[in-house]
PDB file of N, CA and C in Angstrom:
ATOM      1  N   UNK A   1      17.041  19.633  -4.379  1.00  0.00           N
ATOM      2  CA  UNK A   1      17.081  19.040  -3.056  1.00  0.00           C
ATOM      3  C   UNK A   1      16.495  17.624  -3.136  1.00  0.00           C
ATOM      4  N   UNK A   2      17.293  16.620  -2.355  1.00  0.00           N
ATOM      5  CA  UNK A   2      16.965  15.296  -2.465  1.00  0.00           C
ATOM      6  C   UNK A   2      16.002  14.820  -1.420  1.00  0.00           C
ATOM      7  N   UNK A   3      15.248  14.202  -1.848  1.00  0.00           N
ATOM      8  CA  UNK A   3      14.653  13.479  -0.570  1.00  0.00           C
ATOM      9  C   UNK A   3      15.116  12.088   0.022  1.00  0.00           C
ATOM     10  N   UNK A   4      15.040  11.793   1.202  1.00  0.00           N
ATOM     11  CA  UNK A   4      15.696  10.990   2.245  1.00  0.00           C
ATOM     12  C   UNK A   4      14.831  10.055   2.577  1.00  0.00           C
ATOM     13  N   UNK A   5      14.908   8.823   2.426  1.00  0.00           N
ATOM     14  CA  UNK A   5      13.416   8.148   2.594  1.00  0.00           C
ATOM     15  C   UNK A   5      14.028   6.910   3.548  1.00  0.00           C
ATOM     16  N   UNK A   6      13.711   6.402   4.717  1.00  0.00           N
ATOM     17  CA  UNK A   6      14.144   4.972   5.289  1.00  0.00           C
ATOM     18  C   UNK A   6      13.222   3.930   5.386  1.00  0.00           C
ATOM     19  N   UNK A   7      13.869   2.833   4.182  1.00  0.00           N
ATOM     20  CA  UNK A   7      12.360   2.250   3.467  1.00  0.00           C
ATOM     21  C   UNK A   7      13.463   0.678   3.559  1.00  0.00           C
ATOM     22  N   UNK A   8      12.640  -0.197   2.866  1.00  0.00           N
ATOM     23  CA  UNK A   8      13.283  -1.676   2.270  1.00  0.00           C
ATOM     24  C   UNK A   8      13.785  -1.206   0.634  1.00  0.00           C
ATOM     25  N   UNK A   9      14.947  -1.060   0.840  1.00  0.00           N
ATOM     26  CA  UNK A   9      15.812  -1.230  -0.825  1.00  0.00           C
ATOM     27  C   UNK A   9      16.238  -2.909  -1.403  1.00  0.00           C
ATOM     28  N   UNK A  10      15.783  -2.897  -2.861  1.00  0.00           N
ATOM     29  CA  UNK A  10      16.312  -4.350  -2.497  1.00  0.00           C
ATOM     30  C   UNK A  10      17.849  -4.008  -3.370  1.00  0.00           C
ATOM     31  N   UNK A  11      18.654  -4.657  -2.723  1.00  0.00           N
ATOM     32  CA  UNK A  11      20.240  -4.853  -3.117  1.00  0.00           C
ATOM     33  C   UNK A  11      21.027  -5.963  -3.573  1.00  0.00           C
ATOM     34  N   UNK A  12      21.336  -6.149  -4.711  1.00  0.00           N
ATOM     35  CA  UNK A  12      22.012  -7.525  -5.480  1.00  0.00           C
ATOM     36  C   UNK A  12      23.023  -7.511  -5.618  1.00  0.00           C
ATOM     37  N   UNK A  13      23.690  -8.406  -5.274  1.00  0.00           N
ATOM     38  CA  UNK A  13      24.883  -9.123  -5.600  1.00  0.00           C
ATOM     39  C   UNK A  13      25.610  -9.711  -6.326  1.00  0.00           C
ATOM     40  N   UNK A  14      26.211  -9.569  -7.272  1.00  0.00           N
ATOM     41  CA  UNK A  14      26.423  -9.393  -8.409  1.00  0.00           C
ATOM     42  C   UNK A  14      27.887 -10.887  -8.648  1.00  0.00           C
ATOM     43  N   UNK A  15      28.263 -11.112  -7.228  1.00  0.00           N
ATOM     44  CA  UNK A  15      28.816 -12.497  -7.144  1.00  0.00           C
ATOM     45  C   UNK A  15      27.942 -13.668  -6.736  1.00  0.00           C
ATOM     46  N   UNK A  16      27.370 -13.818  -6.165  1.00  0.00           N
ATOM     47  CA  UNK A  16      26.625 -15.164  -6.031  1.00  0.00           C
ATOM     48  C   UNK A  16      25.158 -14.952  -6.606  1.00  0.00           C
ATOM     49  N   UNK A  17      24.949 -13.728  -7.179  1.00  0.00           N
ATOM     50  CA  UNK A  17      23.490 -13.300  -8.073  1.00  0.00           C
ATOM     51  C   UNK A  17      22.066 -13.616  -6.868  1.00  0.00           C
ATOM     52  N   UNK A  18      21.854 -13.140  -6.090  1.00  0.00           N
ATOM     53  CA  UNK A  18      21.203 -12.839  -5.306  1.00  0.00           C
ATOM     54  C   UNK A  18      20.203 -11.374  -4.792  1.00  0.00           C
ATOM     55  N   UNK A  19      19.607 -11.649  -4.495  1.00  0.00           N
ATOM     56  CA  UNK A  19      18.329  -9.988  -4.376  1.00  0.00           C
ATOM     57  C   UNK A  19      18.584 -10.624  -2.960  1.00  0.00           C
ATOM     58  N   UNK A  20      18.433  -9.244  -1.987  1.00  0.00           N
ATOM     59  CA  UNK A  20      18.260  -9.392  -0.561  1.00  0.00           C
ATOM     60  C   UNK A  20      17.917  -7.629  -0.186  1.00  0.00           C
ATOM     61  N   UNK A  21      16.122  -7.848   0.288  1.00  0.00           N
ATOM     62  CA  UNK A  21      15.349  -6.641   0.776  1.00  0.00           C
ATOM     63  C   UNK A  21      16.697  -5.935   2.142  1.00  0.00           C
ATOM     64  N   UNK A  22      16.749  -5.197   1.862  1.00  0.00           N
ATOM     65  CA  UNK A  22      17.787  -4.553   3.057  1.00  0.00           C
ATOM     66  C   UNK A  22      17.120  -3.378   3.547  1.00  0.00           C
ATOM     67  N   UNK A  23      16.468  -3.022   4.834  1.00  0.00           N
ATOM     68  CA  UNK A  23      15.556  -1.816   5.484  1.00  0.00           C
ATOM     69  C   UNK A  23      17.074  -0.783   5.658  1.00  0.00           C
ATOM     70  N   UNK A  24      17.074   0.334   4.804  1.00  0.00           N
ATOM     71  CA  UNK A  24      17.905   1.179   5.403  1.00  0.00           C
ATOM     72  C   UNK A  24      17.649   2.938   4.608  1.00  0.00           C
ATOM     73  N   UNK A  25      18.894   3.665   4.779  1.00  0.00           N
ATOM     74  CA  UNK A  25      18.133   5.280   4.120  1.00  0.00           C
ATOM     75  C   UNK A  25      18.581   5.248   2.879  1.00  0.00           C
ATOM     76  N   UNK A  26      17.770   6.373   2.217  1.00  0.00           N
ATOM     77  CA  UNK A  26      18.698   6.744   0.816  1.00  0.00           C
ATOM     78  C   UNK A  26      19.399   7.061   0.407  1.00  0.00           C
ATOM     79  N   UNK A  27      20.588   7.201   0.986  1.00  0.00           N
ATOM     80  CA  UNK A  27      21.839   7.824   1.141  1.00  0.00           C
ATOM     81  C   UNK A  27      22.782   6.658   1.718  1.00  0.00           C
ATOM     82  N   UNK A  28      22.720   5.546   2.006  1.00  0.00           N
ATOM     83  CA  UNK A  28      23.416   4.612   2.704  1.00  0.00           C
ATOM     84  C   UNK A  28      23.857   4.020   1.882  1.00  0.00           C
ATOM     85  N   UNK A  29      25.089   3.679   1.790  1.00  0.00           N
ATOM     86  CA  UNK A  29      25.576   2.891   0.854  1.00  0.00           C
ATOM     87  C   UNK A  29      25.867   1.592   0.953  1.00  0.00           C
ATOM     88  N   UNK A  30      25.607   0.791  -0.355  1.00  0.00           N
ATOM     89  CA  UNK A  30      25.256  -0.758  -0.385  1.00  0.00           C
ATOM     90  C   UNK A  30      26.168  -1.644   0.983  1.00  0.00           C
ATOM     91  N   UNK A  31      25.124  -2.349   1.380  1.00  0.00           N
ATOM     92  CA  UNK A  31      25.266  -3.196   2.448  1.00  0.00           C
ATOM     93  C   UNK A  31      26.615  -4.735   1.563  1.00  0.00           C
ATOM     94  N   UNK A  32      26.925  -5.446   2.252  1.00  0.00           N
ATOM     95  CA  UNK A  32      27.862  -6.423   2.190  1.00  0.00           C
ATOM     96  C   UNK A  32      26.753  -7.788   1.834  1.00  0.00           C
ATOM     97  N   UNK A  33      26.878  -8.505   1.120  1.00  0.00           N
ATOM     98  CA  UNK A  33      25.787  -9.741   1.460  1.00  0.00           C
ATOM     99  C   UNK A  33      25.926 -10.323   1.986  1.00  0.00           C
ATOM    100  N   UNK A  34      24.607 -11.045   2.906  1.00  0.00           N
ATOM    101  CA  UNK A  34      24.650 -11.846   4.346  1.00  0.00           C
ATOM    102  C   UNK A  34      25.190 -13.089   3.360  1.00  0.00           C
ATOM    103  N   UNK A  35      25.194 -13.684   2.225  1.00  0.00           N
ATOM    104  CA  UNK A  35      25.532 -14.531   1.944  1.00  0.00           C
ATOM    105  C   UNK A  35      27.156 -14.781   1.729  1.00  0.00           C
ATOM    106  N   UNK A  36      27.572 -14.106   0.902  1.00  0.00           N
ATOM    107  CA  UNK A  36      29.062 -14.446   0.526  1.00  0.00           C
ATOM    108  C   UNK A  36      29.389 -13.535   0.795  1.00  0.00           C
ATOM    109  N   UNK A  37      29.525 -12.252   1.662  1.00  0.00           N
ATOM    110  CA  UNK A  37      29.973 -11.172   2.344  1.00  0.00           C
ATOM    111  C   UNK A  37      30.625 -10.201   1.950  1.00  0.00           C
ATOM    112  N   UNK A  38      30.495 -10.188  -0.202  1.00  0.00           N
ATOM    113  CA  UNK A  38      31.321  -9.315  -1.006  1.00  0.00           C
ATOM    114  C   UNK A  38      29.944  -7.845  -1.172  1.00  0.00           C
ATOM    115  N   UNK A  39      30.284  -6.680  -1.068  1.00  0.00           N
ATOM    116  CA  UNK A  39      29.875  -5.565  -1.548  1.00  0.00           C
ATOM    117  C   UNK A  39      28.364  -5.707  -2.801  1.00  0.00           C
ATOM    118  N   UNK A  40      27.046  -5.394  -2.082  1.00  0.00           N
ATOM    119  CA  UNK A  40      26.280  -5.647  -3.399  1.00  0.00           C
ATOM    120  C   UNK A  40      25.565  -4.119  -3.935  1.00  0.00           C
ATOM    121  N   UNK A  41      25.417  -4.173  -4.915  1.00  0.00           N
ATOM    122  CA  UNK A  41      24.563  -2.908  -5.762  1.00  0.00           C
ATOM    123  C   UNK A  41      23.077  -2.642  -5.649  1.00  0.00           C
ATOM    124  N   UNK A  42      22.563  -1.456  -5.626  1.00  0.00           N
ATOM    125  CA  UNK A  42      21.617  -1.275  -5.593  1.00  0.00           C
ATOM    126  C   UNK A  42      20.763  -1.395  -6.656  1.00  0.00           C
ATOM    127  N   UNK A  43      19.601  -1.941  -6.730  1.00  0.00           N
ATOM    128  CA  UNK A  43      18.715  -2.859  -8.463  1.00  0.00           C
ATOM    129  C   UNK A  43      18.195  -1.534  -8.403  1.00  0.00           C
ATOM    130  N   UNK A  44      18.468  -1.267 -10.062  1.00  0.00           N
ATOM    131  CA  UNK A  44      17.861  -0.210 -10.832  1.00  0.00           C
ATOM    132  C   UNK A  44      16.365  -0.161 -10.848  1.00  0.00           C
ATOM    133  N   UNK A  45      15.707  -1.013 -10.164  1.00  0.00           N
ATOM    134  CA  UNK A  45      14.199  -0.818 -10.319  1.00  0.00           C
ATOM    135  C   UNK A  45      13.527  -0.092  -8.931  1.00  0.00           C
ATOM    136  N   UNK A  46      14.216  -0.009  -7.799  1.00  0.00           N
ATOM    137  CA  UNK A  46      13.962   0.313  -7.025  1.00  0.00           C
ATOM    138  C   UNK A  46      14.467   2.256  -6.428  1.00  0.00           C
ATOM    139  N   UNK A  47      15.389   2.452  -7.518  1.00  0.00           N
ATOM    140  CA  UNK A  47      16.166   3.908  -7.229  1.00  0.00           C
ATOM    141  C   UNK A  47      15.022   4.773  -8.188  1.00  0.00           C
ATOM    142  N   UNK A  48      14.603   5.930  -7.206  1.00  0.00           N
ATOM    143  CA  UNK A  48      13.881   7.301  -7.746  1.00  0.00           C
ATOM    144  C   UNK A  48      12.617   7.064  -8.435  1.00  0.00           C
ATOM    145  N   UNK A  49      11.827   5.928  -6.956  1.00  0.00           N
ATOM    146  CA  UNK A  49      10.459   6.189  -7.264  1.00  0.00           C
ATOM    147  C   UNK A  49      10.073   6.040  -6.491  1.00  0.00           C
ATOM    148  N   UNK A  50       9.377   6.563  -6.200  1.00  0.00           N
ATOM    149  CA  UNK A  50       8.313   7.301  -4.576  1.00  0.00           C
ATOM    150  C   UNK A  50       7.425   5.735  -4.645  1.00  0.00           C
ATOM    151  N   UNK A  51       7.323   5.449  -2.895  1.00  0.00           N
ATOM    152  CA  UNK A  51       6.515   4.552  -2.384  1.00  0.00           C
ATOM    153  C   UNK A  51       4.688   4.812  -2.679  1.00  0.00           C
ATOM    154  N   UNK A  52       4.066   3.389  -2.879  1.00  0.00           N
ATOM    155  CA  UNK A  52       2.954   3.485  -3.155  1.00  0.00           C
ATOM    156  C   UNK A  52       1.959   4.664  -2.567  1.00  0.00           C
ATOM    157  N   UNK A  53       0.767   4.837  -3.065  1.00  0.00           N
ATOM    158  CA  UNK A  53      -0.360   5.944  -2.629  1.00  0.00           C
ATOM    159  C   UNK A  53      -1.156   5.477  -3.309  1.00  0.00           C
ATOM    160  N   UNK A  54      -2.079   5.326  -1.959  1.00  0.00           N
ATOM    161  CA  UNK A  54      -3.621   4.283  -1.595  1.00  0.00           C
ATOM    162  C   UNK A  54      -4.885   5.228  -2.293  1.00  0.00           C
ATOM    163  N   UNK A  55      -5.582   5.156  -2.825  1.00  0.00           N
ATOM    164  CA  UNK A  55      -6.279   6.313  -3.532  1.00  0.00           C
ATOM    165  C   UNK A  55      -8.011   6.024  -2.795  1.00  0.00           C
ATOM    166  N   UNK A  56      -8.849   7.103  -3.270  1.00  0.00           N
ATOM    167  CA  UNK A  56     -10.347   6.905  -2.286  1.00  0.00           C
ATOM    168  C   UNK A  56     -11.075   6.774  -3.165  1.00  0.00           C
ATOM    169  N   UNK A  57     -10.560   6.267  -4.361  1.00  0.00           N
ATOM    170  CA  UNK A  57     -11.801   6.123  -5.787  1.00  0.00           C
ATOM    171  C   UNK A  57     -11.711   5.008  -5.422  1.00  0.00           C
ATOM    172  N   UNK A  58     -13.221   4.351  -5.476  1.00  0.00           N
ATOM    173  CA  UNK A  58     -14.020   3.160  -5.854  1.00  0.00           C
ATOM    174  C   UNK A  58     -14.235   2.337  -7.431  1.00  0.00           C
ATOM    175  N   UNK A  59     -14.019   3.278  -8.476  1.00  0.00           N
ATOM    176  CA  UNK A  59     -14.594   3.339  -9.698  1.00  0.00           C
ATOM    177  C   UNK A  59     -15.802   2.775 -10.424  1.00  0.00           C
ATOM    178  N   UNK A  60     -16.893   2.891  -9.446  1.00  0.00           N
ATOM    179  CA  UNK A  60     -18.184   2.311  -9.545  1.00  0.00           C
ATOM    180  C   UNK A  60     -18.577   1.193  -8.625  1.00  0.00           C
ATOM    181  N   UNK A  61     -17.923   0.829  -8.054  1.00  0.00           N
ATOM    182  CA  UNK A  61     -18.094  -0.585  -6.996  1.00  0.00           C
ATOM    183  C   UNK A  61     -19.777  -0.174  -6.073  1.00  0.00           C
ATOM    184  N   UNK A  62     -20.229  -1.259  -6.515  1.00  0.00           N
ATOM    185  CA  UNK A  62     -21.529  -1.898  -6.759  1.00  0.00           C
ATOM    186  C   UNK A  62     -21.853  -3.101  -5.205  1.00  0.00           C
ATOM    187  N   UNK A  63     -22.529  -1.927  -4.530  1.00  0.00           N
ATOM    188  CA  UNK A  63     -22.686  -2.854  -3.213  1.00  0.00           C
ATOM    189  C   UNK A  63     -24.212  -3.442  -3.364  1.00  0.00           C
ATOM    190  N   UNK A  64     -24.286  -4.941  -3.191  1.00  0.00           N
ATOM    191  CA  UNK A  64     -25.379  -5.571  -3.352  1.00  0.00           C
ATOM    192  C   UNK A  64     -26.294  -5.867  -2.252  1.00  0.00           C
ATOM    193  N   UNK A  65     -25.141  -5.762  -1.050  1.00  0.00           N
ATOM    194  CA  UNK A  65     -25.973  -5.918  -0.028  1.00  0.00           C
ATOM    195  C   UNK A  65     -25.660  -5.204   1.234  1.00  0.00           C
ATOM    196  N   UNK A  66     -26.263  -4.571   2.471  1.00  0.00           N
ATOM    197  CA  UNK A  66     -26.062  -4.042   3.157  1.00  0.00           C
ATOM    198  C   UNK A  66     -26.493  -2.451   3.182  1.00  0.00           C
ATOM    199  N   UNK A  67     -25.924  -2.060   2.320  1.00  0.00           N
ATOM    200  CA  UNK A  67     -26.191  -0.644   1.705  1.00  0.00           C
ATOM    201  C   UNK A  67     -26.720  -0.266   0.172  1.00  0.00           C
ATOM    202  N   UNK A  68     -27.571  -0.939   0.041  1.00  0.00           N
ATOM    203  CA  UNK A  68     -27.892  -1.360  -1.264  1.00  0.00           C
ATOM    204  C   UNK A  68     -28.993  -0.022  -1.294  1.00  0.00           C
ATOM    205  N   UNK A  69     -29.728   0.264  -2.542  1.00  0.00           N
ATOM    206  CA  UNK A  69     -30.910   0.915  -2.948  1.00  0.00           C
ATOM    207  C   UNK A  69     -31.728   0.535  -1.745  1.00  0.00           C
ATOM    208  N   UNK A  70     -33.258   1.421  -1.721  1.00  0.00           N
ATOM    209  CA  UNK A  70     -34.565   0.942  -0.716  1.00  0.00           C
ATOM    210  C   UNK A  70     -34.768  -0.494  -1.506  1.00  0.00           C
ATOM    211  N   UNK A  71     -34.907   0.114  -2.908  1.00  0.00           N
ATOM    212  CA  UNK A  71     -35.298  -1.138  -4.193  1.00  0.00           C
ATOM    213  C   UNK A  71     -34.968  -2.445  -3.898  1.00  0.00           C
ATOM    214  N   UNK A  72     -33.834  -2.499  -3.539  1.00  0.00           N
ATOM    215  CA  UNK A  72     -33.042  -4.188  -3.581  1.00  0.00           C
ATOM    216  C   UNK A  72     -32.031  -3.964  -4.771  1.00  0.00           C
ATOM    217  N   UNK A  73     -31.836  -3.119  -5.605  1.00  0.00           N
ATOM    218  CA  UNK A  73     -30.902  -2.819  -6.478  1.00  0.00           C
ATOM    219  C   UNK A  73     -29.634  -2.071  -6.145  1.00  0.00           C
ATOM    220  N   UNK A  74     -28.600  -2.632  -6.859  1.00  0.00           N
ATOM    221  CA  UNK A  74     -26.927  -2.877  -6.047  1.00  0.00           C
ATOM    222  C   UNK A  74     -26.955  -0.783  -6.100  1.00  0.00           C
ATOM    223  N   UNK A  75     -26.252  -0.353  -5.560  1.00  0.00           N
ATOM    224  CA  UNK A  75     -26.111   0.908  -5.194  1.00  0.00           C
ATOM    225  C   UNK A  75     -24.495   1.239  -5.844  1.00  0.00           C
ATOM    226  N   UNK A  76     -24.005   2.396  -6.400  1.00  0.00           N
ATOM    227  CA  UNK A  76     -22.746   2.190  -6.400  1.00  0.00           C
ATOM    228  C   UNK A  76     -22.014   3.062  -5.859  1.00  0.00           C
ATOM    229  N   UNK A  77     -20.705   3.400  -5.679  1.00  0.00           N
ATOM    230  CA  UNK A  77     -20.003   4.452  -4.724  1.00  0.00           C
ATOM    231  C   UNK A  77     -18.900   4.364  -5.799  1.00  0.00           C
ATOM    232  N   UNK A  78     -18.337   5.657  -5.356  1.00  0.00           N
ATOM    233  CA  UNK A  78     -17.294   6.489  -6.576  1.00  0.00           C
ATOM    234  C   UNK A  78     -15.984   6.871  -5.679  1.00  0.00           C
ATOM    235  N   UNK A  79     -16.501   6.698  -4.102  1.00  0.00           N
ATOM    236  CA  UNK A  79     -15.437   6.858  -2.931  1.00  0.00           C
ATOM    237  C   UNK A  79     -15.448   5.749  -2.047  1.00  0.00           C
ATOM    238  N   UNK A  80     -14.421   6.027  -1.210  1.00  0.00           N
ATOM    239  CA  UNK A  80     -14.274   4.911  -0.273  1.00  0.00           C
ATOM    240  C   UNK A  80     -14.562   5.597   1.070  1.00  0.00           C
ATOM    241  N   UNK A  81     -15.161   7.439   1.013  1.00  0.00           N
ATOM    242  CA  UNK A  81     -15.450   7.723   2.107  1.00  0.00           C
ATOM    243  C   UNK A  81     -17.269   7.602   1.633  1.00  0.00           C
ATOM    244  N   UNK A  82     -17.006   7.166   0.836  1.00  0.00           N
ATOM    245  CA  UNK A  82     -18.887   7.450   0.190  1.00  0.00           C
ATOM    246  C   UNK A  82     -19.169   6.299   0.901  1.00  0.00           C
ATOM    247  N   UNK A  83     -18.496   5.252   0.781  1.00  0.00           N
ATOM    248  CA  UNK A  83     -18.853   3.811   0.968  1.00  0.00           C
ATOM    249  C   UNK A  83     -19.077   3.831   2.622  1.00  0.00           C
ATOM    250  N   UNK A  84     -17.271   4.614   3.233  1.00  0.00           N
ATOM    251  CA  UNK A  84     -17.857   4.430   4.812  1.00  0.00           C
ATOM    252  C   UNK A  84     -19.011   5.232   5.626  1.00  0.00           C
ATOM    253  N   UNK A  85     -19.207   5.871   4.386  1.00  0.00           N
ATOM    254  CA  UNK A  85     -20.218   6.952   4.833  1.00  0.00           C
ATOM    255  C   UNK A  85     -21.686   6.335   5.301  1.00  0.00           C
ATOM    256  N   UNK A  86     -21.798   5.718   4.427  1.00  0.00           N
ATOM    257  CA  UNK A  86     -23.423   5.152   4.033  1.00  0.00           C
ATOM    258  C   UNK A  86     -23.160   3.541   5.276  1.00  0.00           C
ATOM    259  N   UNK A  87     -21.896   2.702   5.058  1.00  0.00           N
ATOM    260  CA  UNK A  87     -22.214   2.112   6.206  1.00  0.00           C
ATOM    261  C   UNK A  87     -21.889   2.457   7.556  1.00  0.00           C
ATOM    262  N   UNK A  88     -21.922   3.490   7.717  1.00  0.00           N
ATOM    263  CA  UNK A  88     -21.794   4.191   9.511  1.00  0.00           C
ATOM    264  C   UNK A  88     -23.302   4.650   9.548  1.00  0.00           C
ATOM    265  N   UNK A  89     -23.546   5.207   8.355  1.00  0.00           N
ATOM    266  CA  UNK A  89     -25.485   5.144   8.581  1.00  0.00           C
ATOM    267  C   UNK A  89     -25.972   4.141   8.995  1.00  0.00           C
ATOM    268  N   UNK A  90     -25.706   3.617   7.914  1.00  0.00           N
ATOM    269  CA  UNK A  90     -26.573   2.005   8.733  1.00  0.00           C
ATOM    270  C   UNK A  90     -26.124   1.222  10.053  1.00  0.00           C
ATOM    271  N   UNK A  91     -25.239   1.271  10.350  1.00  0.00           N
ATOM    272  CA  UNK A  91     -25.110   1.289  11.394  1.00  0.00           C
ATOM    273  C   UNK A  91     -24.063   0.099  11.205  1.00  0.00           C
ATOM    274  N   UNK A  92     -23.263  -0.303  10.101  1.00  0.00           N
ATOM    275  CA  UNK A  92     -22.498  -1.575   9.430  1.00  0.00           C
ATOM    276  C   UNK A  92     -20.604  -1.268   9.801  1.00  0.00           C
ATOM    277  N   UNK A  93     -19.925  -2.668   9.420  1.00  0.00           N
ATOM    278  CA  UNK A  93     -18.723  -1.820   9.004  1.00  0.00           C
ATOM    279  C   UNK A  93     -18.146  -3.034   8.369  1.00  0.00           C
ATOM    280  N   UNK A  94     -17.092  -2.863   7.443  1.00  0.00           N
ATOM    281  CA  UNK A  94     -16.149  -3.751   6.761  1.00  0.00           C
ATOM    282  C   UNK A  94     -15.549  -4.664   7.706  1.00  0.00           C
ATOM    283  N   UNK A  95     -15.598  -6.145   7.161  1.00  0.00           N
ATOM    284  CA  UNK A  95     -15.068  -7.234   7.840  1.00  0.00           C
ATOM    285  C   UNK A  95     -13.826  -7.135   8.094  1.00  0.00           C
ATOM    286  N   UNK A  96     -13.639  -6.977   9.787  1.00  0.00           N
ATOM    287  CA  UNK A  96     -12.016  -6.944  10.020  1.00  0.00           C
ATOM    288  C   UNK A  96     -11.540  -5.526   9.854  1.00  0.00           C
ATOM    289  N   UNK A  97     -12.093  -4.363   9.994  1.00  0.00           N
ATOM    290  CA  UNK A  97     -12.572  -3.087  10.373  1.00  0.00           C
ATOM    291  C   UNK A  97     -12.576  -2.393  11.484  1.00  0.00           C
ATOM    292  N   UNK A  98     -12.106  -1.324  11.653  1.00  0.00           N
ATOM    293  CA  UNK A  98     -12.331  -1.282  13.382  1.00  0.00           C
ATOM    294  C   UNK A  98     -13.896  -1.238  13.646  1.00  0.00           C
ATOM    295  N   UNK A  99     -14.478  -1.515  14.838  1.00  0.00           N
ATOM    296  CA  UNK A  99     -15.945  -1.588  14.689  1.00  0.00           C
ATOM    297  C   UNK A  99     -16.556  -0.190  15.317  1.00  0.00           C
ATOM    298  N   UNK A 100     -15.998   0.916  15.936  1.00  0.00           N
ATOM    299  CA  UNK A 100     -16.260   2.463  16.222  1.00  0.00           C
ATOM    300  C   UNK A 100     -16.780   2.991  14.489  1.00  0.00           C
ATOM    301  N   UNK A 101     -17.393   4.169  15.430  1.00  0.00           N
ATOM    302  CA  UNK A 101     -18.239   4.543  13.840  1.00  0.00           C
ATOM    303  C   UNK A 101     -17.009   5.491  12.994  1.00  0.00           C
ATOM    304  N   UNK A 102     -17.159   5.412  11.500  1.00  0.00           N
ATOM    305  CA  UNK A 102     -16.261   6.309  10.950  1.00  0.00           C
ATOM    306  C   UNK A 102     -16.122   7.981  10.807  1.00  0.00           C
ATOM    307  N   UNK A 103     -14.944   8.688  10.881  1.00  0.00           N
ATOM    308  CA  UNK A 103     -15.113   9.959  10.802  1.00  0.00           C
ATOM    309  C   UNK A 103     -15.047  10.789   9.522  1.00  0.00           C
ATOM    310  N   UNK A 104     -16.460  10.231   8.888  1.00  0.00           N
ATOM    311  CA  UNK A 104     -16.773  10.893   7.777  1.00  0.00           C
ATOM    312  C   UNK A 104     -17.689  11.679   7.790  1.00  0.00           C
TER     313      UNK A 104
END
């Protein structure tokens, strides 16, 4: 069973050699180009691979200030709920963040 995804494919043209992002499903077949209006192909780099996934590892990231040790020494976090964790304690949040406390 296939999966159906409605994403940006990018699609080339193979007469005037052109890439053009086209938003449509996986099953739709190649769009016309807005440029020279002949039939274009779908680029082999983009068929049968799943869209990105954002991960909650930190891999040691070393906060120096804000949430640091009592010490004054950088603290580190291994998550990114570890991280919002400790600044909703303090009462902090990431620049450009929503500013409500987090639900960690």
């Amino acid at each position: 069973m296939s999966v159906t995804t409605f994403k940006e494919h990018i699609q080339w043209c193979g007469y005037c050699s052109t890439k053009h992002k086209i938003l449509c499903w996986s099953y739709d077949p190649p769009t016309d180009c807005p440029d020279c209006g002949l039939e274009m192909f779908f680029h082999e780099d983009t068929l049968g691979q799943a869209p990105g996934v954002i991960s909650d590892e930190l891999h040691g990231y070393a906060a120096k200030h804000g949430v640091c040790n009592p010490d004054g020494t950088a603290r580190k976090f291994y998550s990114k709920t570890d991280l919002k964790r400790a600044l909703n304690e303090a009462g902090l949040t990431i620049d450009g963040d929503t500013p409500k406390p987090y639900r960690v």
